[in-house]
N, C-alpha and C. Protein backbone atom coordinates (compact mmCIF):
# COMPACT_ATOMS: atom_id res chain seq x y z
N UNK A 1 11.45 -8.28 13.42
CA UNK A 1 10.16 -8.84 13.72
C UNK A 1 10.32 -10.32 14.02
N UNK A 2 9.19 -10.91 14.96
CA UNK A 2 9.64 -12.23 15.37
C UNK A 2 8.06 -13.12 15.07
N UNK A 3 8.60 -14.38 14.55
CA UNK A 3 7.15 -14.73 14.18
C UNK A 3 7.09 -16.28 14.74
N UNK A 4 5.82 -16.76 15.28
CA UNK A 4 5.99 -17.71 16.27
C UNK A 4 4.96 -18.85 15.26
N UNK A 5 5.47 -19.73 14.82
CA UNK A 5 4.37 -20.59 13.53
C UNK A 5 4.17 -22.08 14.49
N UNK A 6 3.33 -22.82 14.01
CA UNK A 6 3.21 -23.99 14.31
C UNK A 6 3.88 -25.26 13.92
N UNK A 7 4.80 -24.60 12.95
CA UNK A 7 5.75 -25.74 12.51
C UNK A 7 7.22 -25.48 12.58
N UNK A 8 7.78 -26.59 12.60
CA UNK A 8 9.35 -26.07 12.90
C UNK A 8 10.12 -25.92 11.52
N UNK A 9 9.52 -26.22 10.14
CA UNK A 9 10.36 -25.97 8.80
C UNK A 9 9.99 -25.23 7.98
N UNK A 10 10.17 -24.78 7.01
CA UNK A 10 9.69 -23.76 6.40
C UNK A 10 8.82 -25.33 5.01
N UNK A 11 7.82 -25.08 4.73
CA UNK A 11 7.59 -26.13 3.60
C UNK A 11 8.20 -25.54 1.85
N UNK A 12 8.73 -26.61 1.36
CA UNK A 12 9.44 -26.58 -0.22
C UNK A 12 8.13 -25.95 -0.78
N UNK A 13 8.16 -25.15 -2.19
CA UNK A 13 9.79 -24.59 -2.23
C UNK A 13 9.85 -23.24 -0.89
N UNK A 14 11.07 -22.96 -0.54
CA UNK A 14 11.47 -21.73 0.26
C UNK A 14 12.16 -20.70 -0.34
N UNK A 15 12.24 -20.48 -1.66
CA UNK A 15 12.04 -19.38 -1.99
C UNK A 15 11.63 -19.19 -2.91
N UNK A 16 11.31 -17.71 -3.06
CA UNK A 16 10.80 -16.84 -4.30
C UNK A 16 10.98 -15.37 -4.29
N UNK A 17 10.78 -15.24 -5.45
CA UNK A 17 10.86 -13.86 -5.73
C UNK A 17 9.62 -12.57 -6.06
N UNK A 18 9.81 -11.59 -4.93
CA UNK A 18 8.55 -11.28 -5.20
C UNK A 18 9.02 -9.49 -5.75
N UNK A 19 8.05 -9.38 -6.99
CA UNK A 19 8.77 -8.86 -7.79
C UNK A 19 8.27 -7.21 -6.98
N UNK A 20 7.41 -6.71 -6.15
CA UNK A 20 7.35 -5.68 -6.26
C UNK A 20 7.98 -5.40 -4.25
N UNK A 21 8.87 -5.44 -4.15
CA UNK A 21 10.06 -4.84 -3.22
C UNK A 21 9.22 -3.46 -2.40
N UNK A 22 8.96 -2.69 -3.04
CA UNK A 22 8.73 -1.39 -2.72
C UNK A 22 7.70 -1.65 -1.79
N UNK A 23 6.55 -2.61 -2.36
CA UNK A 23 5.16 -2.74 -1.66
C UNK A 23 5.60 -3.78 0.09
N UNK A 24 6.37 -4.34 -0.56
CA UNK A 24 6.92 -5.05 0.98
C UNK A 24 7.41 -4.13 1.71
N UNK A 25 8.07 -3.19 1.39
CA UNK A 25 8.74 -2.12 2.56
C UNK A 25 7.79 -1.62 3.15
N UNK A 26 6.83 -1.24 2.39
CA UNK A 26 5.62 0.06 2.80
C UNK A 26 4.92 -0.81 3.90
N UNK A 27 4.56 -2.32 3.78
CA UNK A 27 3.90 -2.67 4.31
C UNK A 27 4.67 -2.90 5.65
N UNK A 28 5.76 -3.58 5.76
CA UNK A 28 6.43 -3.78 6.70
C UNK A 28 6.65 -2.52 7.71
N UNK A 29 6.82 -0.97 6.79
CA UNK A 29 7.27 0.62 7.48
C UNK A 29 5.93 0.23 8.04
N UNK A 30 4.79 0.18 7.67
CA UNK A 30 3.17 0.46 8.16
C UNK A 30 2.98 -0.51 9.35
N UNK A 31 3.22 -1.45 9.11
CA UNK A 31 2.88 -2.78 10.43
C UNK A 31 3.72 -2.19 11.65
N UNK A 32 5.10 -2.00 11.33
CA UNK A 32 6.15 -1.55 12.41
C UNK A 32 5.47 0.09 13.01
N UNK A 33 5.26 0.76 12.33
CA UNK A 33 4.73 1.91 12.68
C UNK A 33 3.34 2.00 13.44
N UNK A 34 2.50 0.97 12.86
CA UNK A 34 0.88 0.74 13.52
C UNK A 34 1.36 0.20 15.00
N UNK A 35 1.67 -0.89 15.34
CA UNK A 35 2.35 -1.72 16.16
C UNK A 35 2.82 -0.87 17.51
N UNK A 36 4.19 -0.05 16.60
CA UNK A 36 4.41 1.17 17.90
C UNK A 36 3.89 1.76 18.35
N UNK A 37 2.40 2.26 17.77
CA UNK A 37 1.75 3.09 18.33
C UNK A 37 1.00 2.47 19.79
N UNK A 38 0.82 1.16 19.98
CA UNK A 38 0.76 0.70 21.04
C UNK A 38 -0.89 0.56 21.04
N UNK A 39 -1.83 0.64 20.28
CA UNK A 39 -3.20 0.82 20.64
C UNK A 39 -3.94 -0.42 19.84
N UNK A 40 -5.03 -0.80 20.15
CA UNK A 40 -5.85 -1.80 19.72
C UNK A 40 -5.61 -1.70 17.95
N UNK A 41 -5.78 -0.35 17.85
CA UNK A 41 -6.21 -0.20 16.40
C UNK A 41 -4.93 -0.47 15.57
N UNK A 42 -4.18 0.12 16.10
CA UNK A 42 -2.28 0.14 15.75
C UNK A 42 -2.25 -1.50 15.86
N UNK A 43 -2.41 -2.41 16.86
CA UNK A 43 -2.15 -3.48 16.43
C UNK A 43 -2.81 -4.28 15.63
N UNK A 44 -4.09 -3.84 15.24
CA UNK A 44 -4.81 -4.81 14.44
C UNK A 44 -4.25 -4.12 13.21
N UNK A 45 -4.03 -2.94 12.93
CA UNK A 45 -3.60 -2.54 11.01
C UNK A 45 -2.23 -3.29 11.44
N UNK A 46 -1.08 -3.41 11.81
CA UNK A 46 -0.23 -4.13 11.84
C UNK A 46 -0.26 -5.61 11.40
N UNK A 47 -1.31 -6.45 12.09
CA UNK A 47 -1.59 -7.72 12.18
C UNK A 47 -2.00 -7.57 10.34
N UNK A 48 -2.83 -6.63 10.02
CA UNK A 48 -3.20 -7.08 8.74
C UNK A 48 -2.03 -7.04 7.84
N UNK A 49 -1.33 -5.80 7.89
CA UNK A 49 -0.10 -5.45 6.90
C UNK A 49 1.00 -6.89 6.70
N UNK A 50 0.76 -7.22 8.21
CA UNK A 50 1.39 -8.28 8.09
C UNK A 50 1.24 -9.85 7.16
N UNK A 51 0.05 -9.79 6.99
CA UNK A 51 -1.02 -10.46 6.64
C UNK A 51 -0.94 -10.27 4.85
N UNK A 52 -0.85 -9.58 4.19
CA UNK A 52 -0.27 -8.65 3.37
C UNK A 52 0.43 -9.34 2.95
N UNK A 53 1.56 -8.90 3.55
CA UNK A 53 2.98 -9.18 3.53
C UNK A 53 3.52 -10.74 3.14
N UNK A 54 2.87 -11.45 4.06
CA UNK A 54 3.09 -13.01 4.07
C UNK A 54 2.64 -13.56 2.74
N UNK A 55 1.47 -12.97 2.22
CA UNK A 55 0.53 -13.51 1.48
C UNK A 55 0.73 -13.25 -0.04
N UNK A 56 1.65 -11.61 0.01
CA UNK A 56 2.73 -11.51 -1.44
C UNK A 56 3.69 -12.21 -1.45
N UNK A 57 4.45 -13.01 -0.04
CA UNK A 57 5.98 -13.87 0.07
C UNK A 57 5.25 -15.30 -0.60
N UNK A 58 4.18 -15.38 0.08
CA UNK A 58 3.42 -16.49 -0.59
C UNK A 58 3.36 -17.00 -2.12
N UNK A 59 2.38 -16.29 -2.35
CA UNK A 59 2.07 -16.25 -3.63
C UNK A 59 3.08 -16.20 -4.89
N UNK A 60 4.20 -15.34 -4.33
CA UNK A 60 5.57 -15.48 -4.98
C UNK A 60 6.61 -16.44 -4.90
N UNK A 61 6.08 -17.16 -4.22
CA UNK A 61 6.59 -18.76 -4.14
C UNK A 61 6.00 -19.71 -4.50
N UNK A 62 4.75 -19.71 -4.46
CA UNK A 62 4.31 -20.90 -5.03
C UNK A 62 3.29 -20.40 -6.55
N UNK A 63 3.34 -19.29 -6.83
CA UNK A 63 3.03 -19.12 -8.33
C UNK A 63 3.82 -17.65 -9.05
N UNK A 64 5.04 -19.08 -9.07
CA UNK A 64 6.61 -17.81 -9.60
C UNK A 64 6.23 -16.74 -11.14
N UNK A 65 5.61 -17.38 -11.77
CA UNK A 65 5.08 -17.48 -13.46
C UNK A 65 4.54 -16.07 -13.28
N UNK A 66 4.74 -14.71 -13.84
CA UNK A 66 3.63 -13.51 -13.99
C UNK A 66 3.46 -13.49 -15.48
N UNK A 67 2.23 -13.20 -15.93
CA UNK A 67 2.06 -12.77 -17.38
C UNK A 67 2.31 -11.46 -17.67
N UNK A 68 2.52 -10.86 -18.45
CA UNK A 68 3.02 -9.62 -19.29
C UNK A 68 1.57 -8.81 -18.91
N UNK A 69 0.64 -9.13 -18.15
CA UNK A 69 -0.65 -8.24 -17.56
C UNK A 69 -0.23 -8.11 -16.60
N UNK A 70 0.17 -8.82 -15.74
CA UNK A 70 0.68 -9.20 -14.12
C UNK A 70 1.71 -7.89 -13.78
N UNK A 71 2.37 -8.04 -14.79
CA UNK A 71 3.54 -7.21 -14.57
C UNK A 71 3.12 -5.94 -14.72
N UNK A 72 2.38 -5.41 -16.09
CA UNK A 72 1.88 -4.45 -16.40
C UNK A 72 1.33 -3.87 -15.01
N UNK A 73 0.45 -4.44 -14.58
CA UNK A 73 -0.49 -4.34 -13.03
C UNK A 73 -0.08 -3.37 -11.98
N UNK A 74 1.19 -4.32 -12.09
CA UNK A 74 2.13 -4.03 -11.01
C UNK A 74 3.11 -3.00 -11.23
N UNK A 75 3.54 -2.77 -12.44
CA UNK A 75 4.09 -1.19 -12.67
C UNK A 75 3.44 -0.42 -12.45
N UNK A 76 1.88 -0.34 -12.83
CA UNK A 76 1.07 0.54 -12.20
C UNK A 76 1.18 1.07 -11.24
N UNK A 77 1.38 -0.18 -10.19
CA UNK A 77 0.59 0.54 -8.54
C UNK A 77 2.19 1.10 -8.31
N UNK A 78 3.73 0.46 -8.89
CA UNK A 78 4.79 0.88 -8.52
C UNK A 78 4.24 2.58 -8.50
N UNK A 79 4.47 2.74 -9.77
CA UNK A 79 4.11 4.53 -10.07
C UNK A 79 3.11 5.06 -9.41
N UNK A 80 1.70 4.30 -9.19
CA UNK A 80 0.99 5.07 -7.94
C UNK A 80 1.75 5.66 -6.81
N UNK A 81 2.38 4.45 -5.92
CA UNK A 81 3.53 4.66 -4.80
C UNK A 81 4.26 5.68 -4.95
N UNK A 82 4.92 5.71 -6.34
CA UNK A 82 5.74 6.97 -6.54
C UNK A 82 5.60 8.14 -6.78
N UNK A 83 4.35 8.75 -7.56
CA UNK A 83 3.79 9.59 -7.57
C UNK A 83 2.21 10.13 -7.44
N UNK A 84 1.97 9.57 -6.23
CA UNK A 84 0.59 9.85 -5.44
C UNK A 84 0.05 10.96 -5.64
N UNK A 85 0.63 11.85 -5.41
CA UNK A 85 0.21 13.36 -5.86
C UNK A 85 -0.77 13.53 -7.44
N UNK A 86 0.07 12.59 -8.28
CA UNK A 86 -0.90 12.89 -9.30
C UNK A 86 -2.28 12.82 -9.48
N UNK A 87 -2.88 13.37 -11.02
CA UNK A 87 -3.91 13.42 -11.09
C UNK A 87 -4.36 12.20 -11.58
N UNK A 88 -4.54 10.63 -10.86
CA UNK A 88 -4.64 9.36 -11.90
C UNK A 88 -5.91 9.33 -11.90
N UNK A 89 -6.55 8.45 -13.55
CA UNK A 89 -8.01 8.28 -13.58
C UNK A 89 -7.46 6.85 -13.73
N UNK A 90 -8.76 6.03 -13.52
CA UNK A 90 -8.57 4.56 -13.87
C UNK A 90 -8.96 4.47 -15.26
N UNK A 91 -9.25 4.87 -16.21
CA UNK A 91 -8.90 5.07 -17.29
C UNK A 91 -7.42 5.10 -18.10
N UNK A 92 -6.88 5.90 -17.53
CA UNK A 92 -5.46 6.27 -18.00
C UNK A 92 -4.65 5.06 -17.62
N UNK A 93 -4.76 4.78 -16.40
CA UNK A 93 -4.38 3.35 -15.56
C UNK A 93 -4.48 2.09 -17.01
N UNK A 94 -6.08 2.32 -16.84
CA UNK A 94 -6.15 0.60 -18.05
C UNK A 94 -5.47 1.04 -19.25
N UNK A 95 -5.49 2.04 -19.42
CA UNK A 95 -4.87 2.21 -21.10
C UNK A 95 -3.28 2.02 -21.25
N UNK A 96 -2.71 2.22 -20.14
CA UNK A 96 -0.98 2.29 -20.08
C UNK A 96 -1.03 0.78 -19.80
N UNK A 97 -2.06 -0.08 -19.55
CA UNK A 97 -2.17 -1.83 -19.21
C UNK A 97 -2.38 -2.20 -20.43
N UNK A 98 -3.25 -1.48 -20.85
CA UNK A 98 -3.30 -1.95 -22.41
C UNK A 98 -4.71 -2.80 -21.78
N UNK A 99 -5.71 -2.53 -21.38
CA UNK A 99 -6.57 -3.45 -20.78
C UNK A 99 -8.01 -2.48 -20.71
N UNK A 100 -9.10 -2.78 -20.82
CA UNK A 100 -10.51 -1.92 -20.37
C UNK A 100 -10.15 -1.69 -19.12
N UNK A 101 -11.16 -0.61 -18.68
CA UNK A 101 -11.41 -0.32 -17.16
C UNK A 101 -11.68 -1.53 -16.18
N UNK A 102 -12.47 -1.77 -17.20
CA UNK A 102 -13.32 -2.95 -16.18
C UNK A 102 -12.30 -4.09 -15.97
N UNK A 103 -11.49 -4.32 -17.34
CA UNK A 103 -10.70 -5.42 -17.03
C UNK A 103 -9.36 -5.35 -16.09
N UNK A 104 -8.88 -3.87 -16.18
CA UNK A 104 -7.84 -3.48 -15.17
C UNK A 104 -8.46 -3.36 -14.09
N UNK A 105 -9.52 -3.01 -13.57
CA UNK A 105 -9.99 -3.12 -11.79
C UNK A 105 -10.31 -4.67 -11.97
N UNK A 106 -10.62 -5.82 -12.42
CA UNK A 106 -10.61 -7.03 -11.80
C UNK A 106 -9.22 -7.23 -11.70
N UNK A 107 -8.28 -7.11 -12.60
CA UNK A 107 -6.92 -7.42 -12.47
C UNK A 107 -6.66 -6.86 -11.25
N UNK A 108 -6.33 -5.54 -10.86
CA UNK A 108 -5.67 -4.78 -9.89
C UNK A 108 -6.22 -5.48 -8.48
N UNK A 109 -7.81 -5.81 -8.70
CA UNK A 109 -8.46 -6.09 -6.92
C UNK A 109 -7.45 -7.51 -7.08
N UNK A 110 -7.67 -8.34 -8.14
CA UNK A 110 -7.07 -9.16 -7.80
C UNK A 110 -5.48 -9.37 -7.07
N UNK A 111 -4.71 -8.85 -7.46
CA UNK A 111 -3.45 -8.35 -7.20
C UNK A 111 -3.54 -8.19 -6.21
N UNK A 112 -3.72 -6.83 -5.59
CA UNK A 112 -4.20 -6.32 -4.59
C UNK A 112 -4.97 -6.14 -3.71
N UNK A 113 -6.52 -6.69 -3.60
CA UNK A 113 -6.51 -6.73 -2.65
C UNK A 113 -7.70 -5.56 -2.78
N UNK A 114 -7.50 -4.43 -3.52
CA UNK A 114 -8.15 -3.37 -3.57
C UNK A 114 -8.54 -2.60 -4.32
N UNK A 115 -9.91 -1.89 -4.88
CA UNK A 115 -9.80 -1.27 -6.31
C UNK A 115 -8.40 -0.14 -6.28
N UNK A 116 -8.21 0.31 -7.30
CA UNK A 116 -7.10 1.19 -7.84
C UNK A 116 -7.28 2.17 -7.07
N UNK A 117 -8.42 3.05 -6.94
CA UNK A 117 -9.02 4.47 -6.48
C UNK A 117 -8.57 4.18 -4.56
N UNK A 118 -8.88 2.60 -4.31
CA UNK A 118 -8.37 2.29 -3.11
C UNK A 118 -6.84 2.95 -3.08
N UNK A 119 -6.80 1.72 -3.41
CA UNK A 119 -4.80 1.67 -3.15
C UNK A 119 -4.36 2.99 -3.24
N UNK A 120 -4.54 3.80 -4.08
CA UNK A 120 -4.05 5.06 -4.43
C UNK A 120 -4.00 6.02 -3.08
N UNK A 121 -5.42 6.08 -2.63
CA UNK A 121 -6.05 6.89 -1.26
C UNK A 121 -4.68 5.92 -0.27
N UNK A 122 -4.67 5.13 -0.13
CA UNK A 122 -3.48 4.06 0.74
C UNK A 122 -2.46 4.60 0.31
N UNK A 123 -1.82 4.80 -0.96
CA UNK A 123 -0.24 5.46 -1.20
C UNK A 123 -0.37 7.00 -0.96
N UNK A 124 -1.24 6.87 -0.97
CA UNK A 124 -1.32 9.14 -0.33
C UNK A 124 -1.39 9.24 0.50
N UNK A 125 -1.97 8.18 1.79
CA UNK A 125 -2.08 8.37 3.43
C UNK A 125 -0.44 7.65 3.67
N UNK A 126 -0.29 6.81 2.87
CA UNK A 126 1.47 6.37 3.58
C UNK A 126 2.73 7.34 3.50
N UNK A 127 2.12 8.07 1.87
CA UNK A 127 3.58 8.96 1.89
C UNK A 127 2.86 10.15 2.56
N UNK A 128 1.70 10.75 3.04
CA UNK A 128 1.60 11.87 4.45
C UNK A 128 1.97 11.14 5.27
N UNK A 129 1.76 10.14 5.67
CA UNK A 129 2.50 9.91 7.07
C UNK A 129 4.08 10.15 7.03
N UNK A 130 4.84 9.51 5.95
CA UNK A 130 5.97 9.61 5.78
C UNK A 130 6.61 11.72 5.70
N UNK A 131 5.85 12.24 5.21
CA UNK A 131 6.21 13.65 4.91
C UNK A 131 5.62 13.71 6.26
N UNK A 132 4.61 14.10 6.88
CA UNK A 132 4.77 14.53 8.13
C UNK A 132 5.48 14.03 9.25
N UNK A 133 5.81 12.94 9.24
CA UNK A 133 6.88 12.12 10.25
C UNK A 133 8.35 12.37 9.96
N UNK A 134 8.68 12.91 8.53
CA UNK A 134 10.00 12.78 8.81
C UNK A 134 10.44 13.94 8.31
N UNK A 135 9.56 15.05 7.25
CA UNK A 135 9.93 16.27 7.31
C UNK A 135 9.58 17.59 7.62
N UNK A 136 8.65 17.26 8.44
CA UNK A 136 8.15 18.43 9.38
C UNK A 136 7.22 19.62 8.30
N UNK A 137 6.86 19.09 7.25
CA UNK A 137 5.62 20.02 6.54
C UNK A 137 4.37 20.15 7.26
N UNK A 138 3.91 21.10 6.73
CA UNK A 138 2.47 21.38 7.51
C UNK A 138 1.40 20.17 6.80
N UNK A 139 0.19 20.41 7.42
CA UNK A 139 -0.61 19.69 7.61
C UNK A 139 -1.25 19.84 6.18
N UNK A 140 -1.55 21.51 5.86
CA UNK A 140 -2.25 21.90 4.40
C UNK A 140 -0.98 21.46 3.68
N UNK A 141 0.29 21.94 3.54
CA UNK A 141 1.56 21.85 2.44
C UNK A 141 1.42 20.21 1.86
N UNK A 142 1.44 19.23 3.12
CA UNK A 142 0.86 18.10 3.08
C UNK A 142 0.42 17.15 2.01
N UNK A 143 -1.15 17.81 2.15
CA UNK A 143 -2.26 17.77 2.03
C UNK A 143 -2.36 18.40 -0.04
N UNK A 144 -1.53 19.56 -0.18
CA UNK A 144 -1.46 19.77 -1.67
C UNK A 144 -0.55 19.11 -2.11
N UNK A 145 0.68 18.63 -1.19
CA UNK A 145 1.44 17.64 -2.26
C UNK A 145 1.15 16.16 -2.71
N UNK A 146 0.31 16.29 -2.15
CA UNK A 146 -1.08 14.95 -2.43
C UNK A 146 -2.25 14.83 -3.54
N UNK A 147 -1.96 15.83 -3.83
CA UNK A 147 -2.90 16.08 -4.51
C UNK A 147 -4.57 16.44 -3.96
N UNK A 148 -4.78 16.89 -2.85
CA UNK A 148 -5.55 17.01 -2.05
C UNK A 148 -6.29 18.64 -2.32
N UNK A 149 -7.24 18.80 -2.32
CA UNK A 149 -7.45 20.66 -2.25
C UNK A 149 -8.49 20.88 -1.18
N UNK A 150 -8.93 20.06 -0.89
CA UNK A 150 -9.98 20.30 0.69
C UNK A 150 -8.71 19.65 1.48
N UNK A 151 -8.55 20.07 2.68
CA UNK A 151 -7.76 19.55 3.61
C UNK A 151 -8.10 19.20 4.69
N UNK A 152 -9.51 19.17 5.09
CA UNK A 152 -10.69 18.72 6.26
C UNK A 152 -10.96 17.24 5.44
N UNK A 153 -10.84 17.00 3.97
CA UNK A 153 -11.47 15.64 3.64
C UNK A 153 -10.09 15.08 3.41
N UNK A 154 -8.61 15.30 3.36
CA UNK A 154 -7.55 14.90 3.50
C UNK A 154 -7.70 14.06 5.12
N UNK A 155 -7.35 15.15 5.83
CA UNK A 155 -7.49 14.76 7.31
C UNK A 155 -8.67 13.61 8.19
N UNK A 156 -10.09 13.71 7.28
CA UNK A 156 -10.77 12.64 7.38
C UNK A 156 -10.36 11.19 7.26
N UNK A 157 -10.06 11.37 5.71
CA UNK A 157 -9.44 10.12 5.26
C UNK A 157 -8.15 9.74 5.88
N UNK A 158 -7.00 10.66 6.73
CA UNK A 158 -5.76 10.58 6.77
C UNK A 158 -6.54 9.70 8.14
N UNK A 159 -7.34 9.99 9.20
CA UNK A 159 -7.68 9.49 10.71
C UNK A 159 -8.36 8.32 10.25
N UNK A 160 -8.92 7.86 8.63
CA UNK A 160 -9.74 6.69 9.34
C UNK A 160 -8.72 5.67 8.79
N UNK A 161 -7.76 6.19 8.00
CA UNK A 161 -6.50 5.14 7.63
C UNK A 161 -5.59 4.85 8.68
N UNK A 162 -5.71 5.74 9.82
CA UNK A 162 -4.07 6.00 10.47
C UNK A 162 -4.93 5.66 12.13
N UNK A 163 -6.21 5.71 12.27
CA UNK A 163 -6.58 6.30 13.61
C UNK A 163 -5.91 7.13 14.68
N UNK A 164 -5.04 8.18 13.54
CA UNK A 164 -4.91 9.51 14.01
C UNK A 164 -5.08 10.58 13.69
N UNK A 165 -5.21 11.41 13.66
CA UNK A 165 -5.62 13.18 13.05
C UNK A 165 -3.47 12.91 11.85
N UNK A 166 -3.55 13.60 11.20
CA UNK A 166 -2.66 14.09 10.68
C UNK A 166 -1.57 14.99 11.76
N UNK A 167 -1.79 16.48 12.39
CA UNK A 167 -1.27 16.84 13.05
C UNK A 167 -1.24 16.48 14.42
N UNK A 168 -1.55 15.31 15.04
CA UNK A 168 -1.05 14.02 15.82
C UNK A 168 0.39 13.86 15.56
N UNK A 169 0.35 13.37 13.47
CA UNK A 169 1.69 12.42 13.13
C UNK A 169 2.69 13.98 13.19
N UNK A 170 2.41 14.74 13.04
CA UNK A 170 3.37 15.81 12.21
C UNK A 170 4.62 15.58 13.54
């Protein structure tokens, strides 16, 4: 990727560490993938992912410090990513934070960007895209390893995340 800025240095400090890796890939697979698709819509979810992206490199540079909630937070959404399929309540979520409901969805939007119930619907449309793009499952097979049991409200949600039908990506 090539990025064209208004300044010629990077400003101190230039680096950091940003602790959740996984969420940078996804976003970067998603921007590169929106992008290729070549369409208005493909480039504007790109432009945002990107947007994303910069703004976790950010933030992980100029506020290195996480608290023992921060982190907590963020193991969370790791395991969302990893196992989407499950059955998560935001309940269960705040309690493995050690935090109320209420206080784990201000934490998490903060973080992220998005309530929990969000992000989650986001790690279930990234890994269908990923299972139908790279291992040729059906659309329903999909759709239950998602944890999904209507597969018309899978496919809803899969087109207004992707602005494509599901069996488009397959």
């Amino acid at each position: 990727m090539h990025f064209e800025t208004g300044t010629t240095a990077a400003p101190d400090p230039r680096w950091g560490e940003v602790l959740d890796r996984e969420l940078l890939g996804v976003l970067a697979r998603t921007s590169d993938a929106s992008y290729r698709r070549g369409d208005a819509l493909g480039r504007h979810q790109a432009e945002l992912c990107l947007e994303q992206l910069v703004a976790l490199i950010w933030d992980a540079v100029h506020h290195p410090g996480r608290s023992v909630t921060d982190t907590a937070v963020d193991e969370i959404a790791r395991q969302l990513r990893q196992d989407p399929g499950r059955d998560w309540t935001v309940a269960e979520m705040a309690s493995n934070a050690s935090l109320s409901r209420a206080q784990f969805t201000r934490r998490f939007v903060a973080q992220f960007g998005m309530s929990p119930a969000q992000y989650l619907i986001q790690a279930r449309i990234d890994r269908a895209h990923q299972l139908l793009t790279e291992s040729g499952m059906t659309v329903t097979a999909t759709a239950a390893a998602l944890g999904y049991t209507d597969v018309p409200y899978f496919s809803r949600q899969y087109k207004q995340r992707t602005g494509r039908s599901p069996s488009q990506d397959r």
